[in-house]
C-alpha atoms as a PDB file:
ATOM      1  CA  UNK A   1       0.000   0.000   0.000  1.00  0.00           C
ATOM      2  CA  UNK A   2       2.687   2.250   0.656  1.00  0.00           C
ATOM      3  CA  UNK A   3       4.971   1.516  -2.482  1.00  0.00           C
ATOM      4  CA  UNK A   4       1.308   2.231  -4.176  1.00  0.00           C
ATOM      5  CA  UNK A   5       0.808   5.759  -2.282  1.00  0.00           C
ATOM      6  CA  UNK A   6       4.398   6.587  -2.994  1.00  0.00           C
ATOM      7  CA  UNK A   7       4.159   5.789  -6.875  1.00  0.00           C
ATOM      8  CA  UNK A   8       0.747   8.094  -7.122  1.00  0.00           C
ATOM      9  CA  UNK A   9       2.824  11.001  -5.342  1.00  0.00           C
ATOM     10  CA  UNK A  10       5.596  10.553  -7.608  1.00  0.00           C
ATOM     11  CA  UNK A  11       3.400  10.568 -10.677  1.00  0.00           C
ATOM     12  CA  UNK A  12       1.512  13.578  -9.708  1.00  0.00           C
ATOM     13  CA  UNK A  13       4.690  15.581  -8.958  1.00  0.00           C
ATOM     14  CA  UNK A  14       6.157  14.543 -12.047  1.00  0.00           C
ATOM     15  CA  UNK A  15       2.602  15.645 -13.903  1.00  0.00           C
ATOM     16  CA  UNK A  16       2.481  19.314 -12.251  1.00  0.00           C
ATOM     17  CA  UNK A  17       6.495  19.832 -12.494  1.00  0.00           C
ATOM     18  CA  UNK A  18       5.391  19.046 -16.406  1.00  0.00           C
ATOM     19  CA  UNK A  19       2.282  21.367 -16.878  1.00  0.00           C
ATOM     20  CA  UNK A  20       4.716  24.195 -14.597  1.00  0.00           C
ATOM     21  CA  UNK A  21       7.074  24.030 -17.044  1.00  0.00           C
ATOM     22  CA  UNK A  22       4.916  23.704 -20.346  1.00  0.00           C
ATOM     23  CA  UNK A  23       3.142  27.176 -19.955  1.00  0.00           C
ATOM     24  CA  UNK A  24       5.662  29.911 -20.562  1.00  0.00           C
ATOM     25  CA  UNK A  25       3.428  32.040 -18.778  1.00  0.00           C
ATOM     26  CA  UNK A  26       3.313  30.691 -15.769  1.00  0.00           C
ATOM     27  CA  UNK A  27       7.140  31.310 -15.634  1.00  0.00           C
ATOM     28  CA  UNK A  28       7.663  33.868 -12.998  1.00  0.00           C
ATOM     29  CA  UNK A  29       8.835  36.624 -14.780  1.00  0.00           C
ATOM     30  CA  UNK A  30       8.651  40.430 -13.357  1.00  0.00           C
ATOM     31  CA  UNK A  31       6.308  42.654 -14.949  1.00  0.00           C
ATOM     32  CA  UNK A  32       5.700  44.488 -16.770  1.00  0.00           C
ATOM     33  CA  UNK A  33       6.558  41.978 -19.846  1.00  0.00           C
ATOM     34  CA  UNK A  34       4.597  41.424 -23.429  1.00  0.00           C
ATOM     35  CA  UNK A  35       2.497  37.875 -23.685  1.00  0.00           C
ATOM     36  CA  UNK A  36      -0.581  37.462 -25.693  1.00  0.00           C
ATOM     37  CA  UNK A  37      -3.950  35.417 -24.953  1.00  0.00           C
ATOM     38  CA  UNK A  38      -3.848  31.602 -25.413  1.00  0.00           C
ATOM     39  CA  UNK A  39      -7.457  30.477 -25.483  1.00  0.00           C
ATOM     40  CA  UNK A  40     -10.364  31.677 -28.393  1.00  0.00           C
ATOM     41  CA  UNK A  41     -12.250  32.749 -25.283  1.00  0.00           C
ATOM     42  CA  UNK A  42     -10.591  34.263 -22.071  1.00  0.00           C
ATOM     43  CA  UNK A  43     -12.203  36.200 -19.258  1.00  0.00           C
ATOM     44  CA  UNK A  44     -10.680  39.390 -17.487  1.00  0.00           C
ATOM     45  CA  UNK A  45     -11.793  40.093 -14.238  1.00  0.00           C
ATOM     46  CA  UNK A  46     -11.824  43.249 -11.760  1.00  0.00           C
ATOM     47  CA  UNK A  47      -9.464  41.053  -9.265  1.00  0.00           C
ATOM     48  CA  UNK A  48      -6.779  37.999  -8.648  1.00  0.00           C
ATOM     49  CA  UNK A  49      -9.606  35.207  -8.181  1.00  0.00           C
ATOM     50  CA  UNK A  50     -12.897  33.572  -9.934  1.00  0.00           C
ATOM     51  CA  UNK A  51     -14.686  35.529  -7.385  1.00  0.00           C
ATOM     52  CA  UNK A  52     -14.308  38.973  -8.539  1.00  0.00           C
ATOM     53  CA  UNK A  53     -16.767  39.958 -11.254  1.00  0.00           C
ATOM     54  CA  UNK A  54     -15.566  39.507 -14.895  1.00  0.00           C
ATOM     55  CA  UNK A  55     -14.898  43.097 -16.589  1.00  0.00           C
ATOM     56  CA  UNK A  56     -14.613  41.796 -20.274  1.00  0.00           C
ATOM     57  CA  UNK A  57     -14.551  38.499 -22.091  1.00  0.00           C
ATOM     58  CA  UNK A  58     -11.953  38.458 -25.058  1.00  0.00           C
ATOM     59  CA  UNK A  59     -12.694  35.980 -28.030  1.00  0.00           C
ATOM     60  CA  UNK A  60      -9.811  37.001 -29.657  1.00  0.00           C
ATOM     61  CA  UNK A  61      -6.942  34.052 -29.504  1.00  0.00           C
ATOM     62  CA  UNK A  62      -3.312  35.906 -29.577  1.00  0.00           C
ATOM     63  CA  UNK A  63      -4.434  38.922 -28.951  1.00  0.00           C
ATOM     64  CA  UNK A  64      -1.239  40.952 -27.333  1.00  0.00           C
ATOM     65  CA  UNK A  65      -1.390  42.157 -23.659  1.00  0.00           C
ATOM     66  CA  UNK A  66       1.158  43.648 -21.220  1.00  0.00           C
ATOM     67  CA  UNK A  67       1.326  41.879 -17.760  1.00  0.00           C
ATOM     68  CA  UNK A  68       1.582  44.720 -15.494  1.00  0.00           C
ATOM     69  CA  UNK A  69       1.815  42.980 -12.139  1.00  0.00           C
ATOM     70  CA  UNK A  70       0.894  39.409 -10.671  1.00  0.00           C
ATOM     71  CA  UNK A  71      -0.605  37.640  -7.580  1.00  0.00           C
ATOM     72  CA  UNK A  72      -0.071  34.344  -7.642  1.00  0.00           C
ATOM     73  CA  UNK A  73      -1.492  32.320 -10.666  1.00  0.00           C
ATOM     74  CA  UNK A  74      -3.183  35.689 -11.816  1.00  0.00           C
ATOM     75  CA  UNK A  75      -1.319  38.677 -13.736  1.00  0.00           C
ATOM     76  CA  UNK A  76      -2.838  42.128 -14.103  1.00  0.00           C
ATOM     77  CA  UNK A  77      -3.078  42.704 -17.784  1.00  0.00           C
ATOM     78  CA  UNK A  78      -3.505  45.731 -20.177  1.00  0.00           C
ATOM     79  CA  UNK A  79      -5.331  45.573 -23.237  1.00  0.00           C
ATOM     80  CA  UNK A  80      -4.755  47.484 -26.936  1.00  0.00           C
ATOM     81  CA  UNK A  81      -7.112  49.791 -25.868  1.00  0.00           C
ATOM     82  CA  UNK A  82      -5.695  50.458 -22.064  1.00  0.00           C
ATOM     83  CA  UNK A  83      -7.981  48.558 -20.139  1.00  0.00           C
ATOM     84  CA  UNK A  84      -6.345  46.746 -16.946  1.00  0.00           C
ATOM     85  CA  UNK A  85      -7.501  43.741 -15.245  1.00  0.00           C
ATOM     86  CA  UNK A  86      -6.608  39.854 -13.738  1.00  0.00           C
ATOM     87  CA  UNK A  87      -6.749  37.166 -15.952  1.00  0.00           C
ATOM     88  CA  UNK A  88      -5.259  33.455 -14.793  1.00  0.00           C
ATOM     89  CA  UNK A  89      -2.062  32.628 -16.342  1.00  0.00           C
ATOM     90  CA  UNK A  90      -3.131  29.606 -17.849  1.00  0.00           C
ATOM     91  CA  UNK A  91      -5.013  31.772 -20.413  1.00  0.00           C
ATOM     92  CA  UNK A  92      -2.153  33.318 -21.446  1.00  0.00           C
ATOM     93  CA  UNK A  93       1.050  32.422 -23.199  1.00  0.00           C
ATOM     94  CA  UNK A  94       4.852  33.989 -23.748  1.00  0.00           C
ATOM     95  CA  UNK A  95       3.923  34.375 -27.543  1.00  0.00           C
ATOM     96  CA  UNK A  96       4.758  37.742 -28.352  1.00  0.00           C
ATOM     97  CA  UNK A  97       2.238  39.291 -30.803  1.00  0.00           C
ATOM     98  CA  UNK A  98       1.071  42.609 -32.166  1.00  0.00           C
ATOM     99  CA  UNK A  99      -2.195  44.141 -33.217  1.00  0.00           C
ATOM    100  CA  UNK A 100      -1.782  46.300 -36.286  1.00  0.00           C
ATOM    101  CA  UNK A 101      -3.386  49.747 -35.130  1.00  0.00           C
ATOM    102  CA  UNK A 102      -5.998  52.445 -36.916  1.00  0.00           C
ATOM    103  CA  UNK A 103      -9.365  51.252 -37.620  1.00  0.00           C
ATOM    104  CA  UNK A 104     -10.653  48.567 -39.853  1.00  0.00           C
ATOM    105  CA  UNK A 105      -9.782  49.349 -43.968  1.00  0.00           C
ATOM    106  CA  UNK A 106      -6.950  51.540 -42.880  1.00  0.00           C
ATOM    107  CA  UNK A 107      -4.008  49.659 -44.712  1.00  0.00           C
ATOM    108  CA  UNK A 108      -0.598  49.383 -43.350  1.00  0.00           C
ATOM    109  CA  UNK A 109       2.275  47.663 -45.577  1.00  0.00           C
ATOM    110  CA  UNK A 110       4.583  44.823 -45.101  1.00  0.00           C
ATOM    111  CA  UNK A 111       7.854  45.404 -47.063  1.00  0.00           C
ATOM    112  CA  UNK A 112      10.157  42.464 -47.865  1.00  0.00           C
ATOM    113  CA  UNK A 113      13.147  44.245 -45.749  1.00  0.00           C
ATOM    114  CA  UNK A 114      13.145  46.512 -42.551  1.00  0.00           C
ATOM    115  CA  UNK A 115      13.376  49.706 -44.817  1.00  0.00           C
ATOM    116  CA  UNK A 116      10.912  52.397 -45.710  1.00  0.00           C
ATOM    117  CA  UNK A 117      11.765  52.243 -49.494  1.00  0.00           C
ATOM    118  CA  UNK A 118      11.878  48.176 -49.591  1.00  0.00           C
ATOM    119  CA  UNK A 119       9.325  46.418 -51.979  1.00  0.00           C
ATOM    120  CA  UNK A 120       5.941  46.085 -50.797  1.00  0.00           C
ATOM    121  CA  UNK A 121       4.825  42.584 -50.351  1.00  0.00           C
ATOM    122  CA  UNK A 122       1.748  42.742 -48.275  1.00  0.00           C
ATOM    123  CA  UNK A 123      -0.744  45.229 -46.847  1.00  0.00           C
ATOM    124  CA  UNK A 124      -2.553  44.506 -43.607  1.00  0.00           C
ATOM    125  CA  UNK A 125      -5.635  46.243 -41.632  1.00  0.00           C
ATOM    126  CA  UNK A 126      -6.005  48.046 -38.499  1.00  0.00           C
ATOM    127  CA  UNK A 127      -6.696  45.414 -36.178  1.00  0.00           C
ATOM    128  CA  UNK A 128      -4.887  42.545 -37.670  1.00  0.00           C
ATOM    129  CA  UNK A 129      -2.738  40.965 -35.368  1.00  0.00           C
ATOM    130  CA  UNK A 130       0.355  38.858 -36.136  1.00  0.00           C
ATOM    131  CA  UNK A 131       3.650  37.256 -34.714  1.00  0.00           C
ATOM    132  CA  UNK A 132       6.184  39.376 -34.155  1.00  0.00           C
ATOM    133  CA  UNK A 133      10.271  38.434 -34.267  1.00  0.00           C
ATOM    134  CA  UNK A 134      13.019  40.017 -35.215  1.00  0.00           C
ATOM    135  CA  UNK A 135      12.520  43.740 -33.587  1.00  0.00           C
ATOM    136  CA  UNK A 136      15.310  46.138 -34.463  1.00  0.00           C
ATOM    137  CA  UNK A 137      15.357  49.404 -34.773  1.00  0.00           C
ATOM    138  CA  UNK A 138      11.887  50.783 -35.887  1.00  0.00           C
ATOM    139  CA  UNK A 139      10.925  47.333 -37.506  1.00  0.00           C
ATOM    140  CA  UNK A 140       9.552  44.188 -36.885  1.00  0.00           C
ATOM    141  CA  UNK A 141       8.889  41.089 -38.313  1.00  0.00           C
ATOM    142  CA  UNK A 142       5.169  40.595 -38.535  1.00  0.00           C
ATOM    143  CA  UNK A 143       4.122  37.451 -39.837  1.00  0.00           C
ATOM    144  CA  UNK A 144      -0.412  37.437 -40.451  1.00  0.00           C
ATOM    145  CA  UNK A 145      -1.167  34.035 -40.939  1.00  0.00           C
ATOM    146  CA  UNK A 146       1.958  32.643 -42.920  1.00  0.00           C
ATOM    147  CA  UNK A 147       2.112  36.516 -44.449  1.00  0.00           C
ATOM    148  CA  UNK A 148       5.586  37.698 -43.303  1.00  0.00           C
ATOM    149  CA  UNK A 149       6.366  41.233 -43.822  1.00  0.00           C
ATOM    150  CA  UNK A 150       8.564  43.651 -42.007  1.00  0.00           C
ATOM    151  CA  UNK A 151       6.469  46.397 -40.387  1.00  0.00           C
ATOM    152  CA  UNK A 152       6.975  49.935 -38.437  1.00  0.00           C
ATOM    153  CA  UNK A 153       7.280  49.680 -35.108  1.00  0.00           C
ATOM    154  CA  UNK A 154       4.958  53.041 -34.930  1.00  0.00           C
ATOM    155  CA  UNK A 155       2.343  51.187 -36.851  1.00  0.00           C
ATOM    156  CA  UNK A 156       2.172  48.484 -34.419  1.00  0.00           C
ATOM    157  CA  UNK A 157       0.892  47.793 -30.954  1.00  0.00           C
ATOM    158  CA  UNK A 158       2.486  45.226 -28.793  1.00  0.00           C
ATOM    159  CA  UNK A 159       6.580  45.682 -28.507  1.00  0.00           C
ATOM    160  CA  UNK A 160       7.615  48.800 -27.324  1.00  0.00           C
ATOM    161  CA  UNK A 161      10.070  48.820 -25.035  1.00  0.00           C
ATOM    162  CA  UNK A 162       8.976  48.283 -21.083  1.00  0.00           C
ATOM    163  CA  UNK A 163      11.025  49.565 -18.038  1.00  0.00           C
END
């Protein structure tokens, strides 16, 4: 019985040490940091628990936040738009991501190198968000969906530099 209790501790230590380490987000990282949402439907709420009331849902999967400060499993987030509130860090992963700002049918460009006069290869929305790599200078590398482009840093939301 006790080889058996000792086998089902083992197992389950082995099983959380594995789900710790799979989620980049629950790495314990001090804010404020970039990370982006990891579920098609997460909830923000007005506090660090399932008790407080839920501010906003997002249905937006990789959409980029800014962890601001945490509690525990919970990080304070802010939004594109500025709004701050908890989400769990499950919902959330390390990706780093961008949101292409203006409004929708405002077009942006992608060029094929991190230069205002480089060939055009793509044009994006306001409001498209993408992958980004590759940040130097006042570019990035924004790939949309398999659509890689480099884009202005000013035309982007979701890498600025954070002190």
């Amino acid at each position: 019985m006790r080889k058996f209790s000792l086998r089902i501790l083992s197992i389950l230590g082995a099983a959380i040490w594995i789900l710790a380490a799979a989620s980049p987000a629950m790495a314990q990282k001090e804010p404020p940091y970039w990370a982006s949402i990891d579920e098609a439907k997460a909830r923000m709420r007005t506090g660090p628990s399932t008790g407080y009331p839920t501010v906003w849902i997002y249905q937006r999967k990789h959409l980029p936040i800014k962890v601001v400060a945490r509690y525990k499993s919970w990080r304070k987030i802010e939004d594109p738009d500025g709004t701050q509130g908890w989400m769990h860090a499950r919902l959330l992963t390390a990706t780093q991501t961008a949101i292409v700002l203006g409004k929708k049918g405002q077009i942006r460009t992608l060029r094929s190198k991190p230069d205002g006069n480089a060939k055009i290869i793509w044009r994006v929305e306001g409001g498209v968000v993408g992958k980004i790599t590759d940040c130097e200078g006042q570019w990035c590398l924004f790939d949309a969906n398999g659509r890689r482009g480099y884009i202005a840093r000013d035309m982007i939301w979701g890498d600025e530099p954070l002190k």
